[in-house]
PDB file of N, CA and C in Angstrom:
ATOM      1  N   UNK A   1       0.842  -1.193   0.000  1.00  0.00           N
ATOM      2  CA  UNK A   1       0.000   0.000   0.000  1.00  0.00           C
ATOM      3  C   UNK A   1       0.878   1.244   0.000  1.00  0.00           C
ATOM      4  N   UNK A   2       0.636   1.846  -0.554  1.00  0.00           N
ATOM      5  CA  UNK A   2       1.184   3.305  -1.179  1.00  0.00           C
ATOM      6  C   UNK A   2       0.831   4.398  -0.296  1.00  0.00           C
ATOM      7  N   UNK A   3       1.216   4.854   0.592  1.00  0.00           N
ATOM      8  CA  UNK A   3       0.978   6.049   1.447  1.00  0.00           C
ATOM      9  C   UNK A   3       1.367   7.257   1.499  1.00  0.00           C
ATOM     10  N   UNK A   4       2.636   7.865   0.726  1.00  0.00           N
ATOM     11  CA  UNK A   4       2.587   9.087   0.317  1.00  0.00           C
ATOM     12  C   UNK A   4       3.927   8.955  -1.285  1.00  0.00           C
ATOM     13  N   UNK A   5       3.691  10.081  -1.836  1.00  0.00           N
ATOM     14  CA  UNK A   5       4.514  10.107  -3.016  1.00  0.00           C
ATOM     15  C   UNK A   5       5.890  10.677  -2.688  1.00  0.00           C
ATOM     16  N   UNK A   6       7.289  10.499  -3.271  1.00  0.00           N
ATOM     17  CA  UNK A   6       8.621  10.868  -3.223  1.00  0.00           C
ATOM     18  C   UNK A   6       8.635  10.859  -4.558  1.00  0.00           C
ATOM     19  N   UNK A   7       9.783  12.316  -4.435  1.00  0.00           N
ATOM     20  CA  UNK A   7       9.823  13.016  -5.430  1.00  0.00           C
ATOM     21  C   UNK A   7      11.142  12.968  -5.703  1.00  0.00           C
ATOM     22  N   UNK A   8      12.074  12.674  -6.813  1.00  0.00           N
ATOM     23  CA  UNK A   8      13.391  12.554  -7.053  1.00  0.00           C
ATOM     24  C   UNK A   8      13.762  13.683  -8.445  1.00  0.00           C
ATOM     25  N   UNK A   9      14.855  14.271  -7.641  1.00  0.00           N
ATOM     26  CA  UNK A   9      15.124  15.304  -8.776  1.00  0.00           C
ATOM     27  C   UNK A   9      16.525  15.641  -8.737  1.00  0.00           C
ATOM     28  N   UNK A  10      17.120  16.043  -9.323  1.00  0.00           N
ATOM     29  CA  UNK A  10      18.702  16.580  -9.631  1.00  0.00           C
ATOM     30  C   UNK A  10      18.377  18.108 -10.076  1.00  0.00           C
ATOM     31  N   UNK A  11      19.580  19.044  -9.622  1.00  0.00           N
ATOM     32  CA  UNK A  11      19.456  19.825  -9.628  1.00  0.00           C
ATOM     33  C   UNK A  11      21.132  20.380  -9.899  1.00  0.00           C
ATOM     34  N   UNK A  12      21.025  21.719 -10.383  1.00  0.00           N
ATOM     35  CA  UNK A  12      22.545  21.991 -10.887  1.00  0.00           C
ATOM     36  C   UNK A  12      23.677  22.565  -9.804  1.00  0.00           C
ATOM     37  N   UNK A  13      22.886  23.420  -9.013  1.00  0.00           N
ATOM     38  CA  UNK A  13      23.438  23.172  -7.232  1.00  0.00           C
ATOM     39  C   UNK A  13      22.545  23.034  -6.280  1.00  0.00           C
ATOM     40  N   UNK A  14      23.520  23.100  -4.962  1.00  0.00           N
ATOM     41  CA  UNK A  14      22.413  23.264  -3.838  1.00  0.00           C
ATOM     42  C   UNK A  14      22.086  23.976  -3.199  1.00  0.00           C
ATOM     43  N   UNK A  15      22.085  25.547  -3.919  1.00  0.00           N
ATOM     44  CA  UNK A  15      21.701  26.371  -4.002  1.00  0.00           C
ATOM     45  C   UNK A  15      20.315  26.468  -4.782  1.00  0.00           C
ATOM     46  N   UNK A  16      20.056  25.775  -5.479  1.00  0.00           N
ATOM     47  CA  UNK A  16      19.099  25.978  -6.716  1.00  0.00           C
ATOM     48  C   UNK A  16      18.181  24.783  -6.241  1.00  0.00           C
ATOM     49  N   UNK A  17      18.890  23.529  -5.794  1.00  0.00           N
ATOM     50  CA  UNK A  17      17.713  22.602  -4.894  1.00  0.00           C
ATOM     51  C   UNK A  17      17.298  23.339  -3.425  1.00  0.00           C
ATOM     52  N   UNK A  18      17.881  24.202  -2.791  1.00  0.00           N
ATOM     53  CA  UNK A  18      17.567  24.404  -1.408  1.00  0.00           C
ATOM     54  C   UNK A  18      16.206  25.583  -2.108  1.00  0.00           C
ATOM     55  N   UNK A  19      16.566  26.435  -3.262  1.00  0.00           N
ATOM     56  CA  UNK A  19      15.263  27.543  -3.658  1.00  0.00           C
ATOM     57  C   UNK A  19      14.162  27.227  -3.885  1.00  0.00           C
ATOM     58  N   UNK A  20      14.086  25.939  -4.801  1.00  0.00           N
ATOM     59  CA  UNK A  20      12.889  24.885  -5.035  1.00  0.00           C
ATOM     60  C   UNK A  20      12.595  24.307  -4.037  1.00  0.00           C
ATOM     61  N   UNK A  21      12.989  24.154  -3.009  1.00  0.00           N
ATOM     62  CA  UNK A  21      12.696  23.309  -1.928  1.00  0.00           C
ATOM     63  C   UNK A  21      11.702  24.292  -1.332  1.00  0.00           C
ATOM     64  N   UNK A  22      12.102  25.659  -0.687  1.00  0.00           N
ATOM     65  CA  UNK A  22      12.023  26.537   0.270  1.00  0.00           C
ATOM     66  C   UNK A  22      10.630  27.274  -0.754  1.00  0.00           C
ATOM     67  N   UNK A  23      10.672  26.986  -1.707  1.00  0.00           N
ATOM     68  CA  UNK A  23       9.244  27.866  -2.723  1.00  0.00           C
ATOM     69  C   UNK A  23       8.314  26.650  -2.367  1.00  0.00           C
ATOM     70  N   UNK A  24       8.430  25.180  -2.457  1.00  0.00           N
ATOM     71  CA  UNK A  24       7.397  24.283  -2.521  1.00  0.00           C
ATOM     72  C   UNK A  24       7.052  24.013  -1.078  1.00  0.00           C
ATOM     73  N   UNK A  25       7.876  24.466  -0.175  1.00  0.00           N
ATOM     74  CA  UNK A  25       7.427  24.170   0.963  1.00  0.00           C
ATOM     75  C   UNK A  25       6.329  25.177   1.451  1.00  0.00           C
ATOM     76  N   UNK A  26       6.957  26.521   1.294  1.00  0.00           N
ATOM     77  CA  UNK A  26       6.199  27.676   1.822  1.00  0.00           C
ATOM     78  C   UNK A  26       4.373  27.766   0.830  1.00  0.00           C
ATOM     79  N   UNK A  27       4.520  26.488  -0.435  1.00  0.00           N
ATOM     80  CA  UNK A  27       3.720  26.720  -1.015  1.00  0.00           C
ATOM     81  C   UNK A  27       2.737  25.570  -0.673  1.00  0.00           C
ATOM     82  N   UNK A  28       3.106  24.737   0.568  1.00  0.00           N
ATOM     83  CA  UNK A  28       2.761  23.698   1.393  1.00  0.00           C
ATOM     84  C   UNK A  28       2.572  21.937   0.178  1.00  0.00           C
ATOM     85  N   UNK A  29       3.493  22.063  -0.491  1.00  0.00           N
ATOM     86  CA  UNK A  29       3.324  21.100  -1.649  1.00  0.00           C
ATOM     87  C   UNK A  29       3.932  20.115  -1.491  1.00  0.00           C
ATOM     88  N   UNK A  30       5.096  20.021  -0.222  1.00  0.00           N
ATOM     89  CA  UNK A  30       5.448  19.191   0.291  1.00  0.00           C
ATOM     90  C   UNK A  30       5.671  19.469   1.415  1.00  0.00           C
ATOM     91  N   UNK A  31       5.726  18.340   2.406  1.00  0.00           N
ATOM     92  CA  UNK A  31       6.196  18.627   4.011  1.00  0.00           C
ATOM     93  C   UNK A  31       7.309  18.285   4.221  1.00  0.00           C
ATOM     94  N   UNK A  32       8.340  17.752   3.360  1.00  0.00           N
ATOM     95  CA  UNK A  32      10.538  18.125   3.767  1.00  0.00           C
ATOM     96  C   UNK A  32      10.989  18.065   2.208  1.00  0.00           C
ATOM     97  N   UNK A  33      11.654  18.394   2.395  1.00  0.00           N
ATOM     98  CA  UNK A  33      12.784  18.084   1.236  1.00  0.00           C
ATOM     99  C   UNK A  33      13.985  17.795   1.506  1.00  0.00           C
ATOM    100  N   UNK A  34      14.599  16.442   1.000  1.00  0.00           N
ATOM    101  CA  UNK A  34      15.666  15.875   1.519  1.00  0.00           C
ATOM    102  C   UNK A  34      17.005  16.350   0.783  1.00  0.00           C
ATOM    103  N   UNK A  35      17.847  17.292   0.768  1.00  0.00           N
ATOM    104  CA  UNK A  35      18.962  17.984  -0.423  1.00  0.00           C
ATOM    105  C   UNK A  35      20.377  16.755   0.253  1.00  0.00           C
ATOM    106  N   UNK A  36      20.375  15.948  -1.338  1.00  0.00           N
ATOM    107  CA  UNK A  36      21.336  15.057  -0.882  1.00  0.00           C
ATOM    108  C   UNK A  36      22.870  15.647  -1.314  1.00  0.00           C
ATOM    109  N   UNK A  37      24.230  14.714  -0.923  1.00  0.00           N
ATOM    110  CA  UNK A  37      25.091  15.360  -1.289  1.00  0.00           C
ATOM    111  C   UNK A  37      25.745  15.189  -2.854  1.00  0.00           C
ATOM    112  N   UNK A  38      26.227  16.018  -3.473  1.00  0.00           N
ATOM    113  CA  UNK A  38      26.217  15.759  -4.696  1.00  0.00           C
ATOM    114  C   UNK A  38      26.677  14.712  -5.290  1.00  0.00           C
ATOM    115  N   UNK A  39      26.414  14.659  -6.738  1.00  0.00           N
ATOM    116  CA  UNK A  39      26.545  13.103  -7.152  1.00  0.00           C
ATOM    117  C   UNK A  39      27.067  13.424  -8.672  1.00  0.00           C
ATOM    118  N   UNK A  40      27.269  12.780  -9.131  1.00  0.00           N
ATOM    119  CA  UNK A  40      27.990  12.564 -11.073  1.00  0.00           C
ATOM    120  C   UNK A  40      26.817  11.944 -11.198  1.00  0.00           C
ATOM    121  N   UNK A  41      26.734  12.499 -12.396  1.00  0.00           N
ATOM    122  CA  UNK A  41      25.327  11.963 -13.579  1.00  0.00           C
ATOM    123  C   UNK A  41      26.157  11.719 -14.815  1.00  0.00           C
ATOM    124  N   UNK A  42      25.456  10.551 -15.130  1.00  0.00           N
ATOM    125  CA  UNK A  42      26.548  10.273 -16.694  1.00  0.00           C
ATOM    126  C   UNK A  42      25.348   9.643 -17.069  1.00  0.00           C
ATOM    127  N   UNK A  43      24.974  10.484 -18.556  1.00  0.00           N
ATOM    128  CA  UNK A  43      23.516  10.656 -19.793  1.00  0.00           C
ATOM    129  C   UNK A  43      23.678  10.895 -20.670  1.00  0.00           C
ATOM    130  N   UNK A  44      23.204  10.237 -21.315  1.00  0.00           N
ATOM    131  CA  UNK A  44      23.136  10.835 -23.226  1.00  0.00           C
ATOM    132  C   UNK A  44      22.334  11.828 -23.098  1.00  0.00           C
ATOM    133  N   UNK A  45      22.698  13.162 -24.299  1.00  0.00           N
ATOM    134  CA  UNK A  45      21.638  14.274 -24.246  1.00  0.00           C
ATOM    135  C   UNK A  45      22.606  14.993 -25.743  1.00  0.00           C
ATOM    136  N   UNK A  46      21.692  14.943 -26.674  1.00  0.00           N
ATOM    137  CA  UNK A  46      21.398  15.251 -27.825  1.00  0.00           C
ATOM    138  C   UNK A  46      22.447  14.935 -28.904  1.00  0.00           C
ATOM    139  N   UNK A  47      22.581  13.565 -28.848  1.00  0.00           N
ATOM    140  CA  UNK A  47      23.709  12.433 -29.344  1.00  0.00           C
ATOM    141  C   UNK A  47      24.869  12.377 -28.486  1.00  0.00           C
ATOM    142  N   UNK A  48      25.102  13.109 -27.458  1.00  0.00           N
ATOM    143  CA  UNK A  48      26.410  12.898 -26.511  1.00  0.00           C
ATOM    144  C   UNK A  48      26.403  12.402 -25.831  1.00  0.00           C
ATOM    145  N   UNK A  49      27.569  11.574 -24.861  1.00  0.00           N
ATOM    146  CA  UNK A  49      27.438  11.382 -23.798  1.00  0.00           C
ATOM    147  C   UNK A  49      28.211  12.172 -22.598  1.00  0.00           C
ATOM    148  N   UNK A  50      27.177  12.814 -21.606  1.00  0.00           N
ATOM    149  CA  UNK A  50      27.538  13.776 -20.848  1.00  0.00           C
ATOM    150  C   UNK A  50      27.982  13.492 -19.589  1.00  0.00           C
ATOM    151  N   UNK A  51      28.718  14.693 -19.047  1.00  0.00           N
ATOM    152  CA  UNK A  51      28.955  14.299 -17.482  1.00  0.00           C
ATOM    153  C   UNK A  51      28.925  15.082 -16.557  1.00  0.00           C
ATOM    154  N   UNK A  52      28.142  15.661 -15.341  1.00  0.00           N
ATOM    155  CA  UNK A  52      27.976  16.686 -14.626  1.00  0.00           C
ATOM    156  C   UNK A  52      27.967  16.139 -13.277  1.00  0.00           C
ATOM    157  N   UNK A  53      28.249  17.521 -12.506  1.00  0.00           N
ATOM    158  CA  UNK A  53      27.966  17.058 -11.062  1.00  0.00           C
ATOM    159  C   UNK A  53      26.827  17.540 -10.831  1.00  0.00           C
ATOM    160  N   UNK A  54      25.780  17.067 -10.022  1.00  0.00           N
ATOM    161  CA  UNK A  54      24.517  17.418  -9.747  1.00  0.00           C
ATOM    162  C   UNK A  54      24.093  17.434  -8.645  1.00  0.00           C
ATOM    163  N   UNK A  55      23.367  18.018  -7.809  1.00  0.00           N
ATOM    164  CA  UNK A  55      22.800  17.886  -6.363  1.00  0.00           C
ATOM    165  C   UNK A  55      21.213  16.841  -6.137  1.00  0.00           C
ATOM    166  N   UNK A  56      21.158  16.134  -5.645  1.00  0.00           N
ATOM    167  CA  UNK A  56      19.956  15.226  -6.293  1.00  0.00           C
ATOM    168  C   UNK A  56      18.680  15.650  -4.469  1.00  0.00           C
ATOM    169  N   UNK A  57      17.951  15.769  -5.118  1.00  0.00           N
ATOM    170  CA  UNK A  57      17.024  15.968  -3.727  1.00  0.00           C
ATOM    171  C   UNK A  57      15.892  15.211  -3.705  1.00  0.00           C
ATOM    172  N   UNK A  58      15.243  14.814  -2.702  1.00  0.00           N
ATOM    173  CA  UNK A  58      13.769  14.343  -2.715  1.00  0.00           C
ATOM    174  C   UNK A  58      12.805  14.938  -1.705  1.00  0.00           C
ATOM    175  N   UNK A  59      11.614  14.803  -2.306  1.00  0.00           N
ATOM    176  CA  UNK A  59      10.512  15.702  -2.193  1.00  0.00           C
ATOM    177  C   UNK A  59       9.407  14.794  -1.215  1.00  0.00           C
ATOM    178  N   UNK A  60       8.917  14.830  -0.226  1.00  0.00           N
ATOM    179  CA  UNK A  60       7.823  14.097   0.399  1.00  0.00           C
ATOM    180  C   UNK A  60       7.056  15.122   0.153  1.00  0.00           C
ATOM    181  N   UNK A  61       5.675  14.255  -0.139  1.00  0.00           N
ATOM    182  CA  UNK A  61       3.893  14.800  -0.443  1.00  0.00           C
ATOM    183  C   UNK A  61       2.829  13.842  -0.313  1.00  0.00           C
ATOM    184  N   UNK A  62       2.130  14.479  -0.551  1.00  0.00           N
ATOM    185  CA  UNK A  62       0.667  13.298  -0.219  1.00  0.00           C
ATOM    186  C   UNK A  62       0.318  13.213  -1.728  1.00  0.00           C
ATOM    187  N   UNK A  63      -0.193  11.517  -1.682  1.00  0.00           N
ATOM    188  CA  UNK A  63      -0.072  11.099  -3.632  1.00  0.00           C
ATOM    189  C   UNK A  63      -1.309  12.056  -4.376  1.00  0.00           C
ATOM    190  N   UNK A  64      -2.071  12.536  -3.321  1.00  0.00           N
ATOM    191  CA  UNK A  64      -3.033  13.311  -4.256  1.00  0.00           C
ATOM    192  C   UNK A  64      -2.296  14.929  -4.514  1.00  0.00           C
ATOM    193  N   UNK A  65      -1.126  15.113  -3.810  1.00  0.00           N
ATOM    194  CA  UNK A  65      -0.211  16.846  -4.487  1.00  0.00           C
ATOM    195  C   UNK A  65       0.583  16.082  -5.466  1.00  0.00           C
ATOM    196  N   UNK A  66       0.829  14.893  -5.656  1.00  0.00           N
ATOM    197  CA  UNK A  66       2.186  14.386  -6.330  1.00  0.00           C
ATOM    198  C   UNK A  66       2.130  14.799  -7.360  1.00  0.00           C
ATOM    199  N   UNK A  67       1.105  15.123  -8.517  1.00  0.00           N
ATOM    200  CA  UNK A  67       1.566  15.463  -9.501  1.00  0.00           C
ATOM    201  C   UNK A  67       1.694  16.992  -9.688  1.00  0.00           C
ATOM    202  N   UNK A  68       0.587  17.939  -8.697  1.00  0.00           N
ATOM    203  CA  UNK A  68       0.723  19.048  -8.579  1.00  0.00           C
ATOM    204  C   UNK A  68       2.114  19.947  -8.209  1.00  0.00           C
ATOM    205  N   UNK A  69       2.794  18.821  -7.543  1.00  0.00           N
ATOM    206  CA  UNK A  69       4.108  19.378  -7.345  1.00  0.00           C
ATOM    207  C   UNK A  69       5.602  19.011  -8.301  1.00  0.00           C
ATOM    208  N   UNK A  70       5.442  17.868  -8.952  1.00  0.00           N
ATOM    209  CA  UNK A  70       6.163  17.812 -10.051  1.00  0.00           C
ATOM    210  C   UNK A  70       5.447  18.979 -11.043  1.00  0.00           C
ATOM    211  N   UNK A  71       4.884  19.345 -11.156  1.00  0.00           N
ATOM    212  CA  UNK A  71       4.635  20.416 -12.475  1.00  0.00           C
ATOM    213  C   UNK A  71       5.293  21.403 -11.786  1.00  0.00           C
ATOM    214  N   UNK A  72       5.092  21.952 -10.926  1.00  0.00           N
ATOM    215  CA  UNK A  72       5.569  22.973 -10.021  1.00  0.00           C
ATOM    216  C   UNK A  72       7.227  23.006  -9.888  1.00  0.00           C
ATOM    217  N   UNK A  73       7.977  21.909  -9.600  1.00  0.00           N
ATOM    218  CA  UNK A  73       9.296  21.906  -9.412  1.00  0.00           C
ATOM    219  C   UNK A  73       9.801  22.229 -11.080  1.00  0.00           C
ATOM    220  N   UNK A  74       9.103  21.281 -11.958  1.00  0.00           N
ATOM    221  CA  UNK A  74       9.731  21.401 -13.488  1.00  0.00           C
ATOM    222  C   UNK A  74       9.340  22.745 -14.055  1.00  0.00           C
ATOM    223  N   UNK A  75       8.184  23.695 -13.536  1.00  0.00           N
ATOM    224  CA  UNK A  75       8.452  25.194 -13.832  1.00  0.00           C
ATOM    225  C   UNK A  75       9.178  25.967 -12.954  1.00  0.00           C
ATOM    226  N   UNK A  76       9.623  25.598 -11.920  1.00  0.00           N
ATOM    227  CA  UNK A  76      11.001  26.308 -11.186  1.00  0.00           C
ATOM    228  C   UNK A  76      12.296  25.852 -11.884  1.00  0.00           C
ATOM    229  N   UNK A  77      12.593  25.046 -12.440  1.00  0.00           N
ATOM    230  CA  UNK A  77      13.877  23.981 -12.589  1.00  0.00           C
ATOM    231  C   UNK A  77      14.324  24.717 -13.875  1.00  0.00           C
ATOM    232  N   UNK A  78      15.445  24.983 -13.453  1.00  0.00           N
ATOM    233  CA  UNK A  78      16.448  25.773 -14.431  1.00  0.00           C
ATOM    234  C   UNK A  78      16.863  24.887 -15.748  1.00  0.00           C
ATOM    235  N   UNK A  79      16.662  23.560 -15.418  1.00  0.00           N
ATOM    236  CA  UNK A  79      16.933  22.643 -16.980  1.00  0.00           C
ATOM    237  C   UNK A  79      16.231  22.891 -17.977  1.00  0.00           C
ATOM    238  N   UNK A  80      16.891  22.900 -19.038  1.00  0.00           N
ATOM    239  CA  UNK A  80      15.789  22.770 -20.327  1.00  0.00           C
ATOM    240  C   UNK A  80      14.496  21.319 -20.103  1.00  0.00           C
ATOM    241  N   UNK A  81      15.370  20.460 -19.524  1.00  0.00           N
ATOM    242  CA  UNK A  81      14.480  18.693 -19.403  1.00  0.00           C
ATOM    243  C   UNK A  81      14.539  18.694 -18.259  1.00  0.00           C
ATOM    244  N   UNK A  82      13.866  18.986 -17.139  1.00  0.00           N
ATOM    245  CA  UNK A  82      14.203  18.590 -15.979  1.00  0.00           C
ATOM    246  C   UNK A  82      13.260  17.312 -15.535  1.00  0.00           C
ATOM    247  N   UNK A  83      14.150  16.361 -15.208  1.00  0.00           N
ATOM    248  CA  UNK A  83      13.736  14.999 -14.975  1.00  0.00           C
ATOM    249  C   UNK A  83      13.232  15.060 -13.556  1.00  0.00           C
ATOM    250  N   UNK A  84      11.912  14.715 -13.023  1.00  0.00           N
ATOM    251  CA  UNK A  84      11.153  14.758 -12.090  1.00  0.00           C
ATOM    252  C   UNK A  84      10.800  13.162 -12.072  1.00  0.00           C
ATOM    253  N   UNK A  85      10.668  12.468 -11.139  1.00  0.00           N
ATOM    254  CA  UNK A  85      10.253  11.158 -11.367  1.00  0.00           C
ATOM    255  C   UNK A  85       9.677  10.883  -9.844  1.00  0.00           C
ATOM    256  N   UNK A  86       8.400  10.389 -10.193  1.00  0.00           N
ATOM    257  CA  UNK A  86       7.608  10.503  -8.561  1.00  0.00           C
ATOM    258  C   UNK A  86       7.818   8.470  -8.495  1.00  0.00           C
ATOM    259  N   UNK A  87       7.942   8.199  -7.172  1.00  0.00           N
ATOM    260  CA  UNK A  87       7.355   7.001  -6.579  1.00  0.00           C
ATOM    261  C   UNK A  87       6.441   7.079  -5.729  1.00  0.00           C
ATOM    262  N   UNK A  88       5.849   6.155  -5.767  1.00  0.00           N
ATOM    263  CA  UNK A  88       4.532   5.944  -4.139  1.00  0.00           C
ATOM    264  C   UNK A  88       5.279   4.654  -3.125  1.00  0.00           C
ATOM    265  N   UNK A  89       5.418   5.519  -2.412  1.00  0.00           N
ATOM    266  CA  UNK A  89       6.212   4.912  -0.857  1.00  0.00           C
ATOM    267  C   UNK A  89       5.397   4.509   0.352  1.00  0.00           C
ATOM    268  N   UNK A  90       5.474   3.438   1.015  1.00  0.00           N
ATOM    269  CA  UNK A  90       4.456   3.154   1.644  1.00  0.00           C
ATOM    270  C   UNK A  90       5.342   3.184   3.245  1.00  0.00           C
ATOM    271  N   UNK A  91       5.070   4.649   3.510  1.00  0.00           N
ATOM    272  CA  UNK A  91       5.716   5.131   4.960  1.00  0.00           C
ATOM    273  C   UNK A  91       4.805   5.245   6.409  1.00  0.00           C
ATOM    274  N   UNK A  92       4.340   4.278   6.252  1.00  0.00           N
ATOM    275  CA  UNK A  92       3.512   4.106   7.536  1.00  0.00           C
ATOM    276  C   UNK A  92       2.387   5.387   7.927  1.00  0.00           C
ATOM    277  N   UNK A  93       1.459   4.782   8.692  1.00  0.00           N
ATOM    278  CA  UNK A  93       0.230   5.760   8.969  1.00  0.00           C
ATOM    279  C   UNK A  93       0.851   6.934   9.652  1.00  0.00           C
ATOM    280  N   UNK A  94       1.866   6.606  10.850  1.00  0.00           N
ATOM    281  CA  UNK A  94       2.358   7.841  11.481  1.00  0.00           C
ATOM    282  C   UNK A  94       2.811   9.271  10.253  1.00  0.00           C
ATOM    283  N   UNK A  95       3.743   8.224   9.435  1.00  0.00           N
ATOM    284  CA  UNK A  95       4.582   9.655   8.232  1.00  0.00           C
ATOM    285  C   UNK A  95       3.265  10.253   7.405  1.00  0.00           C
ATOM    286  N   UNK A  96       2.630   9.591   6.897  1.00  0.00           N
ATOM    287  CA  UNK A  96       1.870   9.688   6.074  1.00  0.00           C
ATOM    288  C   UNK A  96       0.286  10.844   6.559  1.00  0.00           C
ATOM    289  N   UNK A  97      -0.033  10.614   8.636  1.00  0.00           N
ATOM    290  CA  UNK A  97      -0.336  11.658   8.910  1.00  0.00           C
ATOM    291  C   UNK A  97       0.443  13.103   8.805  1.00  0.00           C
ATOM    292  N   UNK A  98       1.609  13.055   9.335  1.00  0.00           N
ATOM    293  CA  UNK A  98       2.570  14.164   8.999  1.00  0.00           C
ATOM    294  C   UNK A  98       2.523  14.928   7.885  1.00  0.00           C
ATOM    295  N   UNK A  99       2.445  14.410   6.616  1.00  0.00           N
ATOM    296  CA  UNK A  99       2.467  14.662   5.738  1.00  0.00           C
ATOM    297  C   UNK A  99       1.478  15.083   5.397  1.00  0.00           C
ATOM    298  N   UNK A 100       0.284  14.599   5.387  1.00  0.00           N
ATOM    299  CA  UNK A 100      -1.304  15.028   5.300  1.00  0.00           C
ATOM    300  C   UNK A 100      -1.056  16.877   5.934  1.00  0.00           C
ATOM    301  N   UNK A 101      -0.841  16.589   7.306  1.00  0.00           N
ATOM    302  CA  UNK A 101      -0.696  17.536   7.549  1.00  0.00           C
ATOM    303  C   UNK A 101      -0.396  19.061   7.835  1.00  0.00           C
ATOM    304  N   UNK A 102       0.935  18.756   7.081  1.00  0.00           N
ATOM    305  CA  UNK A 102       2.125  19.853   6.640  1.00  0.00           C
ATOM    306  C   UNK A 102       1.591  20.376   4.859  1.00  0.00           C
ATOM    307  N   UNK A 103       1.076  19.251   4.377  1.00  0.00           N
ATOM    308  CA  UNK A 103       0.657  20.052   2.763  1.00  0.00           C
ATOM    309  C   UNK A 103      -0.591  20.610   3.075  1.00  0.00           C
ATOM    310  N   UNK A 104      -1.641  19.814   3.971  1.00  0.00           N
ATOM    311  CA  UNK A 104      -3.421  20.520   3.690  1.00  0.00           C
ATOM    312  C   UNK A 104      -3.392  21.907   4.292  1.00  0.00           C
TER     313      UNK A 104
END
C-alpha cells in the first residue's frame, strides 16, 4: 500500500535545490525536502554522452499533491528537461499523517 509520493530530482546546485525546496514548501506542496550530497550523472543528451555534477534531492507529499508538485518543481527547474520522477512509498500511517498535515 502506497501512502505518500517521493519526489526525485537533480538539480545543478544546492543552491538551486535548497530555492525549489524553500518555494514548494512555503507553497505547502510538500512537508521536507531531503537535499542530498552531490553526485555525477553520466547521460546521453542530444547524441552525446555527458557528465555533470549534480545535487539530487527528494521531495515528500501526499499522492493526491504528487503530480501538482512535479509540475511545479519542473516550472522552477532551471533545466531545459528537468527529470522529475515521482514514486509511491508506503511510509507508515504515522509519516503519512505528517504529511497530510504539513501540505493541507
Amino acid at each position: 500500500m502506497s501512502d505518500i509520493a517521493l519526489l526525485y530530482a537533480t538539480f545543478p546546485s544546492q543552491a538551486e535545490a535548497a530555492r525549489i525546496a524553500d518555494t514548494v514548501l512555503s507553497e505547502r506542496l510538500a512537508a521536507c525536502v531531503n537535499i542530498l550530497a552531490p553526485c555525477t550523472s553520466i547521460y546521453r543528451w542530444q547524441g552525446a554522452i555527458e557528465r555533470s555534477e549534480e545535487v539530487p534531492a527528494l521531495f515528500k507529499t501526499s499522492l493526491q499533491l504528487g503530480g501538482r508538485l512535479r509540475t511545479r518543481i519542473q516550472a522552477l527547474h532551471p533545466y531545459e528537461l528537468p527529470v522529475v520522477e515521482t514514486w509511491p512509498v508506503a511510509a507508515g500511517a504515522a509519516v503519512s499523517r505528517w504529511v497530510a498535515v504539513e501540505t493541507g
